[in-house]
Protein backbone atom coordinates (compact mmCIF):
# COMPACT_ATOMS: atom_id res chain seq x y z
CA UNK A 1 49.55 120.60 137.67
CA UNK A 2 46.34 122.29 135.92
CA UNK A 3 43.68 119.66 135.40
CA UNK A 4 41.27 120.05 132.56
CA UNK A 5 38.18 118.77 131.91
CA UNK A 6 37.32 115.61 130.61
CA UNK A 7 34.72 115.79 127.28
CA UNK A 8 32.38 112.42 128.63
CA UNK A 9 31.77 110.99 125.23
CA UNK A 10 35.50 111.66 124.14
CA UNK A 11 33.98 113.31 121.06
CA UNK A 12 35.26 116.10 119.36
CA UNK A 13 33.63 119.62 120.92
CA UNK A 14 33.08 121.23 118.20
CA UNK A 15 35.16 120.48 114.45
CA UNK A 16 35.74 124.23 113.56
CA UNK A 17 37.21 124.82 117.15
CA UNK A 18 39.93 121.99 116.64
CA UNK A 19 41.07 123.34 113.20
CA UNK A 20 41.10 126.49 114.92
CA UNK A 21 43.26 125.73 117.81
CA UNK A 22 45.68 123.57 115.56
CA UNK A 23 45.90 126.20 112.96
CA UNK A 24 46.91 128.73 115.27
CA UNK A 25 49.57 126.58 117.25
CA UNK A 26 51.41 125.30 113.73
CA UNK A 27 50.91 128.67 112.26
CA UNK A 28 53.00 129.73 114.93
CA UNK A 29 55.50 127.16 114.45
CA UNK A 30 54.79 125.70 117.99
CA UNK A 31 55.15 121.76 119.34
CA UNK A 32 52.01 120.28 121.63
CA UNK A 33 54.98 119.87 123.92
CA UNK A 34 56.06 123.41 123.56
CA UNK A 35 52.68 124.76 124.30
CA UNK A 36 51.58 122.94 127.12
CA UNK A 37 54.95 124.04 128.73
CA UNK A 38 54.31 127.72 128.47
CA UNK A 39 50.26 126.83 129.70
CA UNK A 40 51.35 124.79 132.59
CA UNK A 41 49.74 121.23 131.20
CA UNK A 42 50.99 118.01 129.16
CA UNK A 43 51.24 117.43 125.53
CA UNK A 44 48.33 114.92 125.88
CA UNK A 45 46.18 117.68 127.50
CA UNK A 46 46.85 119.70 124.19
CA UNK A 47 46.35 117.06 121.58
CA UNK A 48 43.05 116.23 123.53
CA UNK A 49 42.03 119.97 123.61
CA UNK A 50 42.67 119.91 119.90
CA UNK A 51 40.80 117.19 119.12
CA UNK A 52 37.82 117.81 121.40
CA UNK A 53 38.81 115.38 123.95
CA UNK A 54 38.96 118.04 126.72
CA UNK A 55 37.47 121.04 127.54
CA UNK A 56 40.13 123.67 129.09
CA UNK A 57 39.63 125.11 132.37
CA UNK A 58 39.41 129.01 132.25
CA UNK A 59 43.24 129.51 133.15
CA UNK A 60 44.79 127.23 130.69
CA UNK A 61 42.00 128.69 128.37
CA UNK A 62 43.31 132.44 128.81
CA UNK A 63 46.75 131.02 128.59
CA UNK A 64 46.39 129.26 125.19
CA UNK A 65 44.27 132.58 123.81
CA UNK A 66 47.78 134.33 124.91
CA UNK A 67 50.17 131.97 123.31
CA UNK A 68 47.89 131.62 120.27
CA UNK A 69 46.22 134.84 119.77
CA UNK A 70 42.77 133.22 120.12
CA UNK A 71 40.01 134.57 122.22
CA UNK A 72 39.79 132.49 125.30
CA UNK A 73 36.01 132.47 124.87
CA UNK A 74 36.53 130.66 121.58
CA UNK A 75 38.27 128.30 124.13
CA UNK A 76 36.38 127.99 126.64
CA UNK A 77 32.42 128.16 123.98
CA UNK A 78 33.94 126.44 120.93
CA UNK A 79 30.28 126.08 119.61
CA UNK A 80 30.00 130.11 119.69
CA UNK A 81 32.26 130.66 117.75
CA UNK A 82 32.23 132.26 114.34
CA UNK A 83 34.67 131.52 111.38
């Protein structure tokens, strides 16, 4: 099992990144459940990655950039990003 790690104020990371991550996965037509199957984690680990919960660790990161056709730096830096 990948662990990820835990956001310490279980606040969201960074707004723009959630939309982003969500966006991508139902644009895609994919489950939490189906995701975090194919990146080796659990549906909770996505929905808390979505919502800010979690930061992902560099593997499930490059994984979910994969699946989603995301940059895994706008993974792993959600406040870099640009939109």
């Amino acid at each position: 099992m990948i662990l990820l790690f835990a956001h310490s104020k279980h606040q969201g990371l960074n707004k723009n990144m959630e939309s982003k991550l969500l966006k991508a996965r139902k644009a895609k037509g994919f489950t939490q459940a189906y995701v975090a199957e194919q990146v080796g984690c659990t549906q909770t680990n996505i929905s808390h990655i979505e919502i800010g919960r979690q930061r992902a660790t560099p593997e499930i990161a490059q994984k979910l950039a994969e699946l989603l056709g995301l940059s895994p730096m706008d993974i792993l830096y959600p406040g870099n990003q640009t939109e």
